[in-house]
N, C-alpha and C. Protein backbone atom coordinates (compact mmCIF):
# COMPACT_ATOMS: atom_id res chain seq x y z
N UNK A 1 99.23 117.43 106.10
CA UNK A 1 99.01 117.68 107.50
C UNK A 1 98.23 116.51 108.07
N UNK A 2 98.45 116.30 108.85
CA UNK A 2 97.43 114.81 109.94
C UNK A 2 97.08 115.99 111.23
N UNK A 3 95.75 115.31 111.37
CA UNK A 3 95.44 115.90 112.49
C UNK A 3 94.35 114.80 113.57
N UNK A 4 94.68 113.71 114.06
CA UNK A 4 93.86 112.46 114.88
C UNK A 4 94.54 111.72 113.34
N UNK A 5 93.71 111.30 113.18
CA UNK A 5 93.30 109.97 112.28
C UNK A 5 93.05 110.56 111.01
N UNK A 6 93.28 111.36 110.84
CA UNK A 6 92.73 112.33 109.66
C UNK A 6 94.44 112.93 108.63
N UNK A 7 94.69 112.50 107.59
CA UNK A 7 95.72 112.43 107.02
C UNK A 7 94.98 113.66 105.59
N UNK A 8 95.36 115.43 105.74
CA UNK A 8 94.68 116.31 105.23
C UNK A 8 95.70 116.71 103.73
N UNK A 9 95.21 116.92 102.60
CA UNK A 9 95.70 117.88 101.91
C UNK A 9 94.98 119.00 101.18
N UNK A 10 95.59 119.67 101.52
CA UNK A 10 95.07 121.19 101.05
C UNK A 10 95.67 121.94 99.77
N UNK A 11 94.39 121.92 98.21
CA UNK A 11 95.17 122.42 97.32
C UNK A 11 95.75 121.43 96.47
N UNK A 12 95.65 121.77 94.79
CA UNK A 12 95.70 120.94 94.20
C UNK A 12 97.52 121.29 93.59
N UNK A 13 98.67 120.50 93.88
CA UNK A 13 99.74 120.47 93.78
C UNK A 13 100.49 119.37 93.00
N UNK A 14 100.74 119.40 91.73
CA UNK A 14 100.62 118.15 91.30
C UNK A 14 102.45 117.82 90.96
N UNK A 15 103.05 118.69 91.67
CA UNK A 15 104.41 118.13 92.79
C UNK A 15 104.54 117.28 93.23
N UNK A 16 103.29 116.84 94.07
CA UNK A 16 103.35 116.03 95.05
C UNK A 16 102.00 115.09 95.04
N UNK A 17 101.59 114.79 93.86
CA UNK A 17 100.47 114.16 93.13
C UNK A 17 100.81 112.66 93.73
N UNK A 18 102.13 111.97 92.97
CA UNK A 18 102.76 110.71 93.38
C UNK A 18 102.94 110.11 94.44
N UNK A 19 103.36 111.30 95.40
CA UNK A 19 103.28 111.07 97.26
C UNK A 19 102.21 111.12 97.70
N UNK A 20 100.99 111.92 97.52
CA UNK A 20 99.73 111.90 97.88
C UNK A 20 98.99 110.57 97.92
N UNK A 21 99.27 109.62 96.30
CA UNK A 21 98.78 108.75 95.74
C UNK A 21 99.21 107.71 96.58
N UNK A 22 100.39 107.70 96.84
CA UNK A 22 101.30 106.12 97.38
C UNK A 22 100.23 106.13 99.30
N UNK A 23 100.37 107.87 99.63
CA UNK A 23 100.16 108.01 100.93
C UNK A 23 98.48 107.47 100.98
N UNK A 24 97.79 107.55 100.18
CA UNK A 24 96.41 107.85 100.36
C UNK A 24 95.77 106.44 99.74
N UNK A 25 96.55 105.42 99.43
CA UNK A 25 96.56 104.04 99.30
C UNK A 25 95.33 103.59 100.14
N UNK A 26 94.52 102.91 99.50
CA UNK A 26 93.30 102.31 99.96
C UNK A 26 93.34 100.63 100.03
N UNK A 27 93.17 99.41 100.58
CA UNK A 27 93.39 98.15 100.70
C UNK A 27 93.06 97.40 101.51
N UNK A 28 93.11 96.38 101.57
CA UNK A 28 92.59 95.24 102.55
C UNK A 28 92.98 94.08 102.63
N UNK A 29 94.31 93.98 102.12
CA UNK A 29 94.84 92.57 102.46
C UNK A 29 94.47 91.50 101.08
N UNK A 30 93.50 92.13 100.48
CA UNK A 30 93.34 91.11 99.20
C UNK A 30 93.63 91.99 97.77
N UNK A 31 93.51 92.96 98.18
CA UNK A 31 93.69 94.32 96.94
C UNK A 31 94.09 95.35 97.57
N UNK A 32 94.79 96.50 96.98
CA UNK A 32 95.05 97.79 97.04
C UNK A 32 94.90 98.60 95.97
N UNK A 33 94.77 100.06 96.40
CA UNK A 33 94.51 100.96 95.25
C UNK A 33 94.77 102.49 94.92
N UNK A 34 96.36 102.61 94.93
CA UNK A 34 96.56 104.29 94.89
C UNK A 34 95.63 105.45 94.84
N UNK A 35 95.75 106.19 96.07
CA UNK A 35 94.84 107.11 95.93
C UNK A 35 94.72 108.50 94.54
N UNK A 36 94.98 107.77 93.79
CA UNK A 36 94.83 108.81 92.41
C UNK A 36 93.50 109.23 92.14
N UNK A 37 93.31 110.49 91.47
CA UNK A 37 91.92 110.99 91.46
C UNK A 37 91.45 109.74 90.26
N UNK A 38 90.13 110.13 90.50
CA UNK A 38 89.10 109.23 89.71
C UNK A 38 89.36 109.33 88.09
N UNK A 39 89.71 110.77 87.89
CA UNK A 39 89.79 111.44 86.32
C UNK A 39 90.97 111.42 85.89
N UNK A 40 91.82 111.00 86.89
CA UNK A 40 93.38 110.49 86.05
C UNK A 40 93.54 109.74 85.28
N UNK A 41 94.80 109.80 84.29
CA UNK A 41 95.06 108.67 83.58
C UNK A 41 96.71 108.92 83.84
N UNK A 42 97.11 107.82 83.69
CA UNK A 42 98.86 107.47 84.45
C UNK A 42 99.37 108.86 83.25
N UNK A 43 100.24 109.16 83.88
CA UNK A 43 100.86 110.60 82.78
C UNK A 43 102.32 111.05 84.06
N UNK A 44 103.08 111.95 83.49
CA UNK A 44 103.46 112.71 84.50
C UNK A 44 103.50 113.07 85.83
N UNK A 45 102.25 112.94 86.02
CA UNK A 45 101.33 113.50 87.60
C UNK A 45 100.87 112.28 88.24
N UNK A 46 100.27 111.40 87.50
CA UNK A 46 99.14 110.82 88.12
C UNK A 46 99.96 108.70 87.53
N UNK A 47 99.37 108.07 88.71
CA UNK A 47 99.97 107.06 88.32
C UNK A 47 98.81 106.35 89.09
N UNK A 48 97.78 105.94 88.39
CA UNK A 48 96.70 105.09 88.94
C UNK A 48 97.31 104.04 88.97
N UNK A 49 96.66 102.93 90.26
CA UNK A 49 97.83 101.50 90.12
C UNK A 49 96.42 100.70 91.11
N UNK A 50 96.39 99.44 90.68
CA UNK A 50 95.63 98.62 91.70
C UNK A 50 96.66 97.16 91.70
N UNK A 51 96.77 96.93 92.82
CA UNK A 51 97.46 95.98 93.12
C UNK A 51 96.71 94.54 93.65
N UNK A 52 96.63 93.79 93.25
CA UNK A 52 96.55 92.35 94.29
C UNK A 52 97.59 91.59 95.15
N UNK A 53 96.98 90.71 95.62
CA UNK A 53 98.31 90.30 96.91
C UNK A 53 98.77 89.14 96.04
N UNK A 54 99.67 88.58 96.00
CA UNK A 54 100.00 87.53 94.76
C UNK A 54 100.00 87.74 93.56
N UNK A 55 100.19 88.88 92.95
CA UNK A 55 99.91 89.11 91.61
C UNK A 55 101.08 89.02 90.96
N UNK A 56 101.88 88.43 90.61
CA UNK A 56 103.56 88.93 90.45
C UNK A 56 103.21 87.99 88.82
N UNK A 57 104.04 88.54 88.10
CA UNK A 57 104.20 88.40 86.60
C UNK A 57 105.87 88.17 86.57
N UNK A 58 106.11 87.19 85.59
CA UNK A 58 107.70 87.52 84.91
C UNK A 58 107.58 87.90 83.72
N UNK A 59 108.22 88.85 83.22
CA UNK A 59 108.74 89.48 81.40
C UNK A 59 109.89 89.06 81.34
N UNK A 60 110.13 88.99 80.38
CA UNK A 60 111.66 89.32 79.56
C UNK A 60 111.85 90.19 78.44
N UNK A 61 113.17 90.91 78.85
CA UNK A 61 113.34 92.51 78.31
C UNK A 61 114.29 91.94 77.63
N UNK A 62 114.16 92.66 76.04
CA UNK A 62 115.93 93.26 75.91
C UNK A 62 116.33 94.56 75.94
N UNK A 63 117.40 94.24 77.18
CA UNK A 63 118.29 95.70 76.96
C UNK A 63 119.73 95.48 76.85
N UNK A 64 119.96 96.48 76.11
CA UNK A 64 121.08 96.60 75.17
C UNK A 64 121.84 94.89 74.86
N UNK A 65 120.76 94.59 74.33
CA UNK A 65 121.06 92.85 73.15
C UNK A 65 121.31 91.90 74.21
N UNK A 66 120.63 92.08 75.35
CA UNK A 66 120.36 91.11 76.64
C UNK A 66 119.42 90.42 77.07
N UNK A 67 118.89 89.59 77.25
CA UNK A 67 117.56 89.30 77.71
C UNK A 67 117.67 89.06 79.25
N UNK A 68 116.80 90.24 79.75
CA UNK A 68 116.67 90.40 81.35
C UNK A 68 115.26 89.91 81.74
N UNK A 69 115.05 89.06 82.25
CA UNK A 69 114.00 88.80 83.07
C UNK A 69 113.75 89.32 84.79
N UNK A 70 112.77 89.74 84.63
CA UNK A 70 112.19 90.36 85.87
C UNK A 70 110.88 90.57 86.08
N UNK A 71 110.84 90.03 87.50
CA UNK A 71 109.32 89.87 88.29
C UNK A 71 108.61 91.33 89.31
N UNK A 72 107.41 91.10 88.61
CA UNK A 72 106.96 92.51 88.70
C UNK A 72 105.23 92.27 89.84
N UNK A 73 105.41 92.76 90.57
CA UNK A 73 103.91 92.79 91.32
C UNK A 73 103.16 93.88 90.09
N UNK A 74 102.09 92.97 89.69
CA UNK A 74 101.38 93.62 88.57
C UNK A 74 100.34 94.69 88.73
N UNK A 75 100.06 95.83 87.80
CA UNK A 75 99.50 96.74 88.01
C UNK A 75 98.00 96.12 87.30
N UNK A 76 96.49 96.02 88.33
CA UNK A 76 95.80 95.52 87.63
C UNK A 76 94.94 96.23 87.00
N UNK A 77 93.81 95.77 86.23
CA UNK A 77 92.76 96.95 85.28
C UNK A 77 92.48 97.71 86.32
N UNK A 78 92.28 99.57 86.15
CA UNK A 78 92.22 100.28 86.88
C UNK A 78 90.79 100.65 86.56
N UNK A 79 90.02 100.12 88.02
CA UNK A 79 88.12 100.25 88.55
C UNK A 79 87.83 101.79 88.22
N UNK A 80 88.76 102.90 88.64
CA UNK A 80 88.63 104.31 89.39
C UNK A 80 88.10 105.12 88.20
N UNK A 81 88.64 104.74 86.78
CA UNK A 81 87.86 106.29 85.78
C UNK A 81 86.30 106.58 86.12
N UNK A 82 86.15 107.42 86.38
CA UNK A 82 84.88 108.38 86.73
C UNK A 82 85.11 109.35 85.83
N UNK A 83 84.49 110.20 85.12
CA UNK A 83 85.01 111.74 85.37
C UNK A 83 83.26 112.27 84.30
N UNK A 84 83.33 113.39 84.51
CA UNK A 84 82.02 113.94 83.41
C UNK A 84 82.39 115.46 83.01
N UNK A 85 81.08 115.59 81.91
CA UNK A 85 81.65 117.16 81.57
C UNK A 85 80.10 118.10 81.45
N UNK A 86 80.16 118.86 81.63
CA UNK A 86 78.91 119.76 80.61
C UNK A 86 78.93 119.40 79.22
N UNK A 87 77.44 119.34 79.09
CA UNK A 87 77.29 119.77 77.32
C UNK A 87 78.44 120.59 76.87
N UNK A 88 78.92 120.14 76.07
CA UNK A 88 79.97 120.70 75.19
C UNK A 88 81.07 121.49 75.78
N UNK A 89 81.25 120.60 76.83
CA UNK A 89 82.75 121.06 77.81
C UNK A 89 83.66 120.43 77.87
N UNK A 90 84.64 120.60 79.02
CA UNK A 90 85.91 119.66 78.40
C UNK A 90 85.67 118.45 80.21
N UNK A 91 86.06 117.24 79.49
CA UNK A 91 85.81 115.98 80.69
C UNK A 91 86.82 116.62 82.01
N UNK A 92 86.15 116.28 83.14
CA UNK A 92 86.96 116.02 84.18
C UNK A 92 88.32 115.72 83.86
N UNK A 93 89.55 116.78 84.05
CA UNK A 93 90.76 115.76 83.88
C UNK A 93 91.25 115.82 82.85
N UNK A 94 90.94 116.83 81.50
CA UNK A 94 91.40 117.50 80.58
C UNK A 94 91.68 118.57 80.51
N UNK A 95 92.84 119.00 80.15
CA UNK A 95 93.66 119.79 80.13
C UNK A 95 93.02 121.20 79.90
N UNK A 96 92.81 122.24 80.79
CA UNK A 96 91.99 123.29 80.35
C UNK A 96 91.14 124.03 81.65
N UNK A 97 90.82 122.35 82.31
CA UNK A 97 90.01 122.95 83.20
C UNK A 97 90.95 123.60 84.59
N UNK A 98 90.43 124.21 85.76
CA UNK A 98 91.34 124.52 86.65
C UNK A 98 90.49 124.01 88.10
N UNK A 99 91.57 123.86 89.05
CA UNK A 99 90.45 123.37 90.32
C UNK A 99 91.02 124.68 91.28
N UNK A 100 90.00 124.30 92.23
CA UNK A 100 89.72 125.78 93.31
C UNK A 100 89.29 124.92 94.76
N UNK A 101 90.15 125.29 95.62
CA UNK A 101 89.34 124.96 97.35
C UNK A 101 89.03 123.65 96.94
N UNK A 102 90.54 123.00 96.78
CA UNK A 102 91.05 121.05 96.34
C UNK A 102 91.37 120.42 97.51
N UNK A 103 90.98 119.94 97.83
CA UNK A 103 91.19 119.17 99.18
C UNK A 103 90.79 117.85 98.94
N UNK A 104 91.83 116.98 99.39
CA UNK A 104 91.92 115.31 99.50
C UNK A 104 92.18 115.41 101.07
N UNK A 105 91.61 114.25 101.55
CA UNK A 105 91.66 113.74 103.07
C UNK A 105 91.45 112.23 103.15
N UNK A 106 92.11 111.68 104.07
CA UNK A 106 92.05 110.15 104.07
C UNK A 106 91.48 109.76 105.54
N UNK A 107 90.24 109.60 105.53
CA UNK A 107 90.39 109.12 107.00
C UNK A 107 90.84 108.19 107.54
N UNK A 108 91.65 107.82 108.71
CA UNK A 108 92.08 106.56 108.51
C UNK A 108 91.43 105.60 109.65
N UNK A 109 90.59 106.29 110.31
CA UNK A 109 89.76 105.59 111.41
C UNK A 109 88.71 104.54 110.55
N UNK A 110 88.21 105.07 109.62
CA UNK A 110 86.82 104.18 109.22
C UNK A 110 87.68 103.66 107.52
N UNK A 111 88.96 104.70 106.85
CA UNK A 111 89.27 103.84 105.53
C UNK A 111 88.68 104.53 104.90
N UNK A 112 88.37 106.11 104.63
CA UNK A 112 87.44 106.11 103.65
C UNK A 112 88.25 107.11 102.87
N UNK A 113 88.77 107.64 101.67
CA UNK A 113 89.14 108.80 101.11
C UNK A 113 88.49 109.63 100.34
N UNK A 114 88.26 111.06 101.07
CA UNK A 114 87.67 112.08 100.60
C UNK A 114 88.13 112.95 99.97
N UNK A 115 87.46 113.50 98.91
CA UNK A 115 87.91 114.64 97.85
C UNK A 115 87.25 115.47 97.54
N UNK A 116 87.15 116.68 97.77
CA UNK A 116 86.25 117.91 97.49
C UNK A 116 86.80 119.12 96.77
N UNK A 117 86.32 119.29 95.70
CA UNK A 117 86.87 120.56 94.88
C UNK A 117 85.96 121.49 94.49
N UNK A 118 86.16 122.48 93.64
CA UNK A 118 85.16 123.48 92.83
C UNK A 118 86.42 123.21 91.89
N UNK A 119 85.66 122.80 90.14
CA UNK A 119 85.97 122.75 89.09
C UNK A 119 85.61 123.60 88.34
N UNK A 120 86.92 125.00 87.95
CA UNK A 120 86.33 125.55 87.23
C UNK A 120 86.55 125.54 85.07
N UNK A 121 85.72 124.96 84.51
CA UNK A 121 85.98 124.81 82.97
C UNK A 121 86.66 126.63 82.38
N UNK A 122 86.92 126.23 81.03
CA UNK A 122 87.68 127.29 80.13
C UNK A 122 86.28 128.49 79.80
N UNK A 123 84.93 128.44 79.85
CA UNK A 123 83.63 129.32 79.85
C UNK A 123 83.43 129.89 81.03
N UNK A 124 84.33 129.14 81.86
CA UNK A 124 83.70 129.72 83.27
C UNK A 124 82.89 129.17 84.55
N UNK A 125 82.52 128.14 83.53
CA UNK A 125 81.40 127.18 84.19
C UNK A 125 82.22 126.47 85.40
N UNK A 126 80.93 126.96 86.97
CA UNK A 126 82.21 125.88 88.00
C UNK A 126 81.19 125.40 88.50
N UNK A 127 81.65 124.24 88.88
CA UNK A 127 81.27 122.68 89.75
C UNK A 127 82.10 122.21 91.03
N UNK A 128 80.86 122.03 91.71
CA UNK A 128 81.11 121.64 93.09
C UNK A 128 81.67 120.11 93.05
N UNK A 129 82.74 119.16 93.06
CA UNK A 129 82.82 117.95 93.26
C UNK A 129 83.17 117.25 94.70
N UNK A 130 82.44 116.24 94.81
CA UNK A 130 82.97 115.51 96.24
C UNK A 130 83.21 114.30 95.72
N UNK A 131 83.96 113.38 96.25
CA UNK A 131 83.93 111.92 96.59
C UNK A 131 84.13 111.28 97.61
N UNK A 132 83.92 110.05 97.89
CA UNK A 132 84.10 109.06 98.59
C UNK A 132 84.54 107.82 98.34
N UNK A 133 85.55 107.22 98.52
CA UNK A 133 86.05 106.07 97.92
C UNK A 133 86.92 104.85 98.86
N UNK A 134 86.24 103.66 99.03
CA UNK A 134 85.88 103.08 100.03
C UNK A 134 86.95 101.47 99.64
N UNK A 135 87.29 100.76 100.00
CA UNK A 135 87.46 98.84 99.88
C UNK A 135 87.80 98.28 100.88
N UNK A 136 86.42 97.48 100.68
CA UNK A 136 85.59 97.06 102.13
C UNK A 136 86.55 95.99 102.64
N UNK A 137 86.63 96.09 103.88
CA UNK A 137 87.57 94.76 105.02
C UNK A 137 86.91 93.53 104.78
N UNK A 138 85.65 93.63 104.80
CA UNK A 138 84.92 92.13 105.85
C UNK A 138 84.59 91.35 104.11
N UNK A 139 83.97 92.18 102.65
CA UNK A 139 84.05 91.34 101.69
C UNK A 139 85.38 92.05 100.70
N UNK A 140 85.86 91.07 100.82
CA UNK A 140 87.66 91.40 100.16
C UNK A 140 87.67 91.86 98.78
N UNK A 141 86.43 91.88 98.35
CA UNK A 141 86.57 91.67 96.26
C UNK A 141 85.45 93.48 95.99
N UNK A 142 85.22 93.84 97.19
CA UNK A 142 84.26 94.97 97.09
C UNK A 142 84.88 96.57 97.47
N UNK A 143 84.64 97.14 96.33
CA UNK A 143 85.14 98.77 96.78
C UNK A 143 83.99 99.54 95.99
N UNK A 144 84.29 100.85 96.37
CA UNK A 144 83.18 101.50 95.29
C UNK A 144 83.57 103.20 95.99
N UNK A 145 83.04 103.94 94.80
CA UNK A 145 82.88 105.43 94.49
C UNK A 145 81.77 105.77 94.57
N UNK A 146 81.67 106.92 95.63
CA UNK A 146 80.64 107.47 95.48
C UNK A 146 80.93 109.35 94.76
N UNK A 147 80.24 109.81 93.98
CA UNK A 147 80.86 111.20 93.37
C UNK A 147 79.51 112.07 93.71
N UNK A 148 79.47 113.16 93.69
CA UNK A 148 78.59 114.12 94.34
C UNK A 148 78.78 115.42 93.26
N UNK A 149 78.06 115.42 92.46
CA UNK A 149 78.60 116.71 91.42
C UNK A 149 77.16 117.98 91.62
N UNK A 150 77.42 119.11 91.45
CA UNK A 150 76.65 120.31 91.93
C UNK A 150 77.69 121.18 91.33
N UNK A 151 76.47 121.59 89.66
CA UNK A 151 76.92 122.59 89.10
C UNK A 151 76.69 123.95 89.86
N UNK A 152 77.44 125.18 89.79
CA UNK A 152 77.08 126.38 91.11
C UNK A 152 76.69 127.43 90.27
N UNK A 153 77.08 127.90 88.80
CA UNK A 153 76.49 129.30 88.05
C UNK A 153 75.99 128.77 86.55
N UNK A 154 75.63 127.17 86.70
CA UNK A 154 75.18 127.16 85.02
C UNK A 154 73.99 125.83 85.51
N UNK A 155 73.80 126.08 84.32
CA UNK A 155 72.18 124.70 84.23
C UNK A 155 72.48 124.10 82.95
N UNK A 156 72.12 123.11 83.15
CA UNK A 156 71.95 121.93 81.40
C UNK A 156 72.51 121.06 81.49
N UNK A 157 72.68 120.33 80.60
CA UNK A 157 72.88 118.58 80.56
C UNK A 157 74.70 118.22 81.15
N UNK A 158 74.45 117.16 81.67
CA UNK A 158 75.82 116.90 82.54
C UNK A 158 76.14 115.01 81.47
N UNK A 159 77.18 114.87 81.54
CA UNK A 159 77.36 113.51 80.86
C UNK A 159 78.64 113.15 81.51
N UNK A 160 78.41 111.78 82.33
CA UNK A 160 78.97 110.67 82.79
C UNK A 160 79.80 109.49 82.14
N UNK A 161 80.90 109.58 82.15
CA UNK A 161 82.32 108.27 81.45
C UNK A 161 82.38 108.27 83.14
N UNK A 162 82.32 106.22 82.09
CA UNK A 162 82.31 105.51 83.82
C UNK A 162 83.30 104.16 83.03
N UNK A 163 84.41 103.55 83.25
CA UNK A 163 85.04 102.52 82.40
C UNK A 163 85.70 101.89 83.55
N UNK A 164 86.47 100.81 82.74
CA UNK A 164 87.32 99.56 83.71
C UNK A 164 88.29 100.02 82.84
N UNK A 165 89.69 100.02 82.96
CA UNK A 165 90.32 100.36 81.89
C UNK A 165 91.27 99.15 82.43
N UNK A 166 91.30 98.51 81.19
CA UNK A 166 92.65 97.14 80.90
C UNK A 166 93.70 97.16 80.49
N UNK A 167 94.26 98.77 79.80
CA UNK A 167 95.37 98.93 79.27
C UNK A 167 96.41 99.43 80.07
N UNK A 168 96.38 98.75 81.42
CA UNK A 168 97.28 99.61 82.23
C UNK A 168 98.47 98.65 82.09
N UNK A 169 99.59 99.47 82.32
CA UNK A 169 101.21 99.03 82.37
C UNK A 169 101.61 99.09 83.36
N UNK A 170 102.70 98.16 83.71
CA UNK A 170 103.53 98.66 84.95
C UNK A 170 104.68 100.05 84.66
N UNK A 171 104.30 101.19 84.60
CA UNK A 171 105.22 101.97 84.34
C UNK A 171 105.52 103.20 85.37
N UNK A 172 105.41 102.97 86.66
CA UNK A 172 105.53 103.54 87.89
C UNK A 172 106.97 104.19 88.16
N UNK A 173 107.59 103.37 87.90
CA UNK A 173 108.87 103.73 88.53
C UNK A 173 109.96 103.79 87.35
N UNK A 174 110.37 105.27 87.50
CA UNK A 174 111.25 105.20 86.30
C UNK A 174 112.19 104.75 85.20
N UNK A 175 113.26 103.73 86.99
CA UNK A 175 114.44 102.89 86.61
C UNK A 175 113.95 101.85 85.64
N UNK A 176 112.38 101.30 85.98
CA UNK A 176 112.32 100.50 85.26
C UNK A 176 111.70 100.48 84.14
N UNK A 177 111.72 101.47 83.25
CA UNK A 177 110.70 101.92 82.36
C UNK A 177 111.57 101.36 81.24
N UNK A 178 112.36 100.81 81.16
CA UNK A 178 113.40 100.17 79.87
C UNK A 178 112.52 98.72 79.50
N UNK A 179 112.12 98.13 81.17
CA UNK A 179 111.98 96.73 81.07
C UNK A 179 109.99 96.82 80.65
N UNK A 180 109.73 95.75 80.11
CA UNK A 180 108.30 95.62 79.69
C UNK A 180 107.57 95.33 80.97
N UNK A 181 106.67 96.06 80.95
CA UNK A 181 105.39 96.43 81.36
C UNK A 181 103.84 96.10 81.33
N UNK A 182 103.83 94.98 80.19
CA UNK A 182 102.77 94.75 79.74
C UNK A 182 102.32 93.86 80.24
N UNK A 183 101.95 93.63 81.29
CA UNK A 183 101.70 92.14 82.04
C UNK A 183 99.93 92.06 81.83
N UNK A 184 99.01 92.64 81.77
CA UNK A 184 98.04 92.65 81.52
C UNK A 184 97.84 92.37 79.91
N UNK A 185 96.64 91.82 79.30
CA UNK A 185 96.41 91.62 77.78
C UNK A 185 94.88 91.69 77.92
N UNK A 186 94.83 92.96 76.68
CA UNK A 186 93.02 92.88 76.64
C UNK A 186 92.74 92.11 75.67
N UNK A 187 91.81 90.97 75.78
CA UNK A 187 91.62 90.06 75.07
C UNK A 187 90.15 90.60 74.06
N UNK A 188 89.40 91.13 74.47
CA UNK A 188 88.07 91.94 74.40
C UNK A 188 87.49 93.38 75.08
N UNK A 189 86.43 93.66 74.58
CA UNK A 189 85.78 94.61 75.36
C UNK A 189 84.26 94.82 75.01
N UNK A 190 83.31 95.57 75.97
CA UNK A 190 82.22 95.53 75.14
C UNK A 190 81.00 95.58 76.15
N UNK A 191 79.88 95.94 76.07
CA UNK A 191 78.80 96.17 76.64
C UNK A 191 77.45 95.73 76.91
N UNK A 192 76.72 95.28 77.59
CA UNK A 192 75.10 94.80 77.65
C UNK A 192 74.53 95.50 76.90
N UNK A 193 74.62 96.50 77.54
CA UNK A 193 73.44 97.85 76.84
C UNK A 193 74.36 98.89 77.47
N UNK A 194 73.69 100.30 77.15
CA UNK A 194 73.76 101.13 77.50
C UNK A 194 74.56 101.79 78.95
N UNK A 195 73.67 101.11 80.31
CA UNK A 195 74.28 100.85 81.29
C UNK A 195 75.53 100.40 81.88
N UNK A 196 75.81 99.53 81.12
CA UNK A 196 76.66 98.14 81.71
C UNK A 196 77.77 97.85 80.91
N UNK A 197 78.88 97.71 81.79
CA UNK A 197 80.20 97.64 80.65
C UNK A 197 80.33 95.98 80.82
């Protein structure tokens, strides 16, 4: 539903997960970034994708004892994993949990995409989630998440997965799921401390 500037969905439908994502596209002329939830990982439903403007890769495939070459606007490391769990619960975004009063909204006056749910886990345990998820016009290389979590009938320790993930593929679109995908290569990985990836 749109209503002004306001592009609404109501309810978590994962029918229409892919259309939501393409529709709810965040960007600025130097990057873009499918509006996929934070706790996705590309599957069935969910197809996290960040794009740059110039990013185009060539592969070469074989199909059926051919070598096809083809140029691909590349899918880059995906910024967005967020997700957390209770002490000894299951993460944001694993299979088990259920959502309640799901609502995604895009504003499109200021650019900002909002997400508000109640998460309820397999014990029972439910959580209030919001976000905000922003990439800024005026500095081209800057976006960011803001998440808002408020447990509602339990107390105790909450734990935060926050990553860059490098293993993403181009594997979006079906037709082309024959041809390689791998345009990204993780060369490394690894941490300061604790904090800091």
């Amino acid at each position: 539903m749109t209503t002004g500037w306001r592009l609404v969905y109501e309810g978590f439908d994962p029918s229409q997960e892919a259309l939501r994502e393409a529709l709810c596209t965040l960007g600025n002329g130097r990057f873009a970034t499918r509006g996929a939830a934070e706790e996705a990982t590309a599957d069935d439903v969910h197809y996290p994708g960040t794009y740059v403007a110039g990013g185009y890769n060539r592969l070469e495939s074989d199909v059926s004892g051919r070598p096809i070459a083809n140029e691909d606007l590349v899918n880059f490391p995906n910024w967005l994993p967020l997700t957390f769990r209770p002490e000894d619960g299951l993460w944001l975004g694993e299979e088990g949990n259920s959502f309640e009063d799901y609502r995604q909204e895009l504003d499109l006056r200021v650019g900002i995409l909002h997400r508000t749910f109640i998460v309820r886990d397999p014990t029972g345990r439910t959580t209030r989630v919001s976000t905000r998820r922003f990439v800024h016009m005026r500095h081209p290389t800057l976006a960011g998440i803001v998440q808002e979590i408020t447990p509602l009938n339990w107390t105790g320790k909450l734990a935060i997965r926050s990553r860059l993930d490098g293993g993403v593929t181009n594997r979006g679109v079906a037709r082309y799921r024959q041809l390689r995908g791998d345009h990204v290569e993780v060369l490394a990985t690894g941490s300061t401390d604790d904090a800091l990836i």
